[in-house]
C-alpha atoms as a PDB file:
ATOM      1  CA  UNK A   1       0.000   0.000   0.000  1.00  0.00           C
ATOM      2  CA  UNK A   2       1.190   3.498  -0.882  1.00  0.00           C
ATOM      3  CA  UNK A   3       1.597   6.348   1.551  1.00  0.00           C
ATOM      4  CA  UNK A   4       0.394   9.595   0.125  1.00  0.00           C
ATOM      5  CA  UNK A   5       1.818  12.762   1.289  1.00  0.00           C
ATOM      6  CA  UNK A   6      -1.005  15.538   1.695  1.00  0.00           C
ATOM      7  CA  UNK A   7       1.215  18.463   2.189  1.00  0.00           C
ATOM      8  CA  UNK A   8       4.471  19.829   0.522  1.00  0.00           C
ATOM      9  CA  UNK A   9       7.838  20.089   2.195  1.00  0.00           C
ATOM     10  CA  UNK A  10       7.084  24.260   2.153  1.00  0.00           C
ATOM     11  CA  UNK A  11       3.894  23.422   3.594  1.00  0.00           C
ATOM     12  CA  UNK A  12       5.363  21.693   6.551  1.00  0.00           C
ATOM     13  CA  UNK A  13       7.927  24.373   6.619  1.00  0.00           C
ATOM     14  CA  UNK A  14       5.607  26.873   7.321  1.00  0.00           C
ATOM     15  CA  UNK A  15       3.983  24.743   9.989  1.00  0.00           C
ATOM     16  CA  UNK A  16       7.171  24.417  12.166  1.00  0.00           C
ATOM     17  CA  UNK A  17       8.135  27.921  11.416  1.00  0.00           C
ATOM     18  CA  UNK A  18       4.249  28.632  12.727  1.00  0.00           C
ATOM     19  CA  UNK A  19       5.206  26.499  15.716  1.00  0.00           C
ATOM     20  CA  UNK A  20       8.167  28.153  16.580  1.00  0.00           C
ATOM     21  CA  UNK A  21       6.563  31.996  16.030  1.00  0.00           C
ATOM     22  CA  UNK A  22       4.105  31.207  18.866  1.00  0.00           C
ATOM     23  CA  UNK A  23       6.252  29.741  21.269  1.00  0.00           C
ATOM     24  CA  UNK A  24       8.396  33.037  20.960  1.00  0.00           C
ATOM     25  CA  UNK A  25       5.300  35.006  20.834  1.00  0.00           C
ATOM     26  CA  UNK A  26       3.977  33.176  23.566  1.00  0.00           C
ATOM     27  CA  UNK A  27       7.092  33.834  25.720  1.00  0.00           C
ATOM     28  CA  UNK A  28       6.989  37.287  24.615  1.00  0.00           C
ATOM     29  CA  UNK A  29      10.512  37.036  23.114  1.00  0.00           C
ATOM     30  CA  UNK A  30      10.769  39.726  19.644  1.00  0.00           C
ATOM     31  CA  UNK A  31      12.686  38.504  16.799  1.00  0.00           C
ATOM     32  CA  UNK A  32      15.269  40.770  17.469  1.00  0.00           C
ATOM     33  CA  UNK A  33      15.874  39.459  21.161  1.00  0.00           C
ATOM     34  CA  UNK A  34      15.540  35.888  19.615  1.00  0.00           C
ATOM     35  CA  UNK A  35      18.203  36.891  17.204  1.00  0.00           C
ATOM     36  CA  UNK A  36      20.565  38.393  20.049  1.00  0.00           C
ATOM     37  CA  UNK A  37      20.452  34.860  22.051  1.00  0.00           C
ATOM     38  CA  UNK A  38      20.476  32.607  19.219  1.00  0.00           C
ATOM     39  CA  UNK A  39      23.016  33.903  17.355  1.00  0.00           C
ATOM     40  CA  UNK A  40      20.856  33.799  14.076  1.00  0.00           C
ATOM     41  CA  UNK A  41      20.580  36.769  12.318  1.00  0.00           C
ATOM     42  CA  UNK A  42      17.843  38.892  12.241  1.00  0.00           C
ATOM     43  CA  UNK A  43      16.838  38.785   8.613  1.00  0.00           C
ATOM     44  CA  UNK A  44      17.192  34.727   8.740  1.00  0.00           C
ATOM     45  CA  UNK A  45      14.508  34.821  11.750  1.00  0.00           C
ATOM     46  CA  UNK A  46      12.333  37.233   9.922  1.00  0.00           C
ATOM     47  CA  UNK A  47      12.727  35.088   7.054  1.00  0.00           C
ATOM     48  CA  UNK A  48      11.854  32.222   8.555  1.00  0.00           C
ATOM     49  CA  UNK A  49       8.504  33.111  10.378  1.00  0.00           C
ATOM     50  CA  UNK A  50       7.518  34.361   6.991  1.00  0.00           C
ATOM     51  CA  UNK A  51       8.103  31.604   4.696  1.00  0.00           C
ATOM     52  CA  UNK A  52       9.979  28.429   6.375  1.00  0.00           C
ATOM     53  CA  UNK A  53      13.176  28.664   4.713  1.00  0.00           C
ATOM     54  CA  UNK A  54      15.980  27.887   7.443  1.00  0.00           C
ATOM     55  CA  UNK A  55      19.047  26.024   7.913  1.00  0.00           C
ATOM     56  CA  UNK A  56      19.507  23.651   9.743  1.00  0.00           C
ATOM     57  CA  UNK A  57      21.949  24.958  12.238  1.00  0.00           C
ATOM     58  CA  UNK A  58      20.014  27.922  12.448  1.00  0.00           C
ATOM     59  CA  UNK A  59      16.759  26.306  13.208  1.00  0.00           C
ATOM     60  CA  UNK A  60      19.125  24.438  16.174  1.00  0.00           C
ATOM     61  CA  UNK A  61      20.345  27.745  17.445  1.00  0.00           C
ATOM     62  CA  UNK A  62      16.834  29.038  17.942  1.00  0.00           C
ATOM     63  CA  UNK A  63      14.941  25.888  19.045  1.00  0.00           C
ATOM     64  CA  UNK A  64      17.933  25.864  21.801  1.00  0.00           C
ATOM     65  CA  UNK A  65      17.321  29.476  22.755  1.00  0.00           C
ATOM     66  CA  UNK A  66      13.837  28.489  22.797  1.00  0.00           C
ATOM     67  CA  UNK A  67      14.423  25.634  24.926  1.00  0.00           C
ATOM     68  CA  UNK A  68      12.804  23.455  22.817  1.00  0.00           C
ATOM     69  CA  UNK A  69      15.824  22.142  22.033  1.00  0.00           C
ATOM     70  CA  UNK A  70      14.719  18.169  23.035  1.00  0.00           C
ATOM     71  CA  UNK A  71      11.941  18.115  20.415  1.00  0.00           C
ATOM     72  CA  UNK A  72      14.468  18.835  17.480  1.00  0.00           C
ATOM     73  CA  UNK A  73      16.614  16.356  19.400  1.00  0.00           C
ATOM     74  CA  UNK A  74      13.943  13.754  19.322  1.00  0.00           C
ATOM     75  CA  UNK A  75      12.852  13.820  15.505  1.00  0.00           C
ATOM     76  CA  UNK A  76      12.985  10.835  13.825  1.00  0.00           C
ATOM     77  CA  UNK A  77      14.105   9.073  16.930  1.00  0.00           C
ATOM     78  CA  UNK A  78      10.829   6.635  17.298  1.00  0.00           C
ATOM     79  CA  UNK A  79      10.023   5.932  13.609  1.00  0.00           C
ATOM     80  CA  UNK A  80       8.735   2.236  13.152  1.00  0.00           C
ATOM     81  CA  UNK A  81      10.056  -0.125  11.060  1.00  0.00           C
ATOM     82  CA  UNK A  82       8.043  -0.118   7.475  1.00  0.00           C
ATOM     83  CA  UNK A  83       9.380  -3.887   7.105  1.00  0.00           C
ATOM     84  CA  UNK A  84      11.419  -6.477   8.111  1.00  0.00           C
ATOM     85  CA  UNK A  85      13.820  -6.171   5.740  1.00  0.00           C
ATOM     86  CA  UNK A  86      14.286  -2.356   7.186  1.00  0.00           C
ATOM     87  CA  UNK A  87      15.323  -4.410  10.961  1.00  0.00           C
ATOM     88  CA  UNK A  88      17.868  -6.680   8.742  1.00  0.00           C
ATOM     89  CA  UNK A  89      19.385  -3.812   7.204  1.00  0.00           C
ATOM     90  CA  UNK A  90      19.678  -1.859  10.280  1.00  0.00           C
ATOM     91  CA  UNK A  91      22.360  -3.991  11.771  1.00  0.00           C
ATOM     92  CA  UNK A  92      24.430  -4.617   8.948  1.00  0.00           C
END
């Protein structure tokens, strides 16, 4: 059976960038502040909360001024085996 994918990789970009706006909103942090602590530039952050275009270090830099740090840490860390050919190939 086939797995369709409802949403584009911009979509879901936007979603986490969403995610992240309203945890800084929510602890009334501004961009600029966020910028100051993370490290990431102003522009990037602004960039970012607009249309979901990041890097990856960046995105690390502000999830850990965020401290939200363990959910980025987490991803991907409990996906399930699609078959058993996946759990063979995973200890080779």
């Amino acid at each position: 059976m086939q797995n369709y994918i409802w949403e584009t990789p911009e979509e879901i970009n936007l979603k986490i960038a969403d995610r992240l706006k309203n945890i800084r909103k929510r602890r009334r942090i501004s961009q600029k502040k966020l910028s100051e602590i993370s490290g990431v530039s102003y522009g990037s952050i602004k960039r970012f909360e607009t249309t979901g275009q990041i890097s990856l270090l960046s995105l690390t830099r502000i999830a850990t001024a965020l401290d939200v740090v363990n959910e980025l840490r987490e991803i991907f860390s409990q996906v399930p085996y699609k078959n058993i050919q996946e759990v063979i190939n995973e200890n080779k």
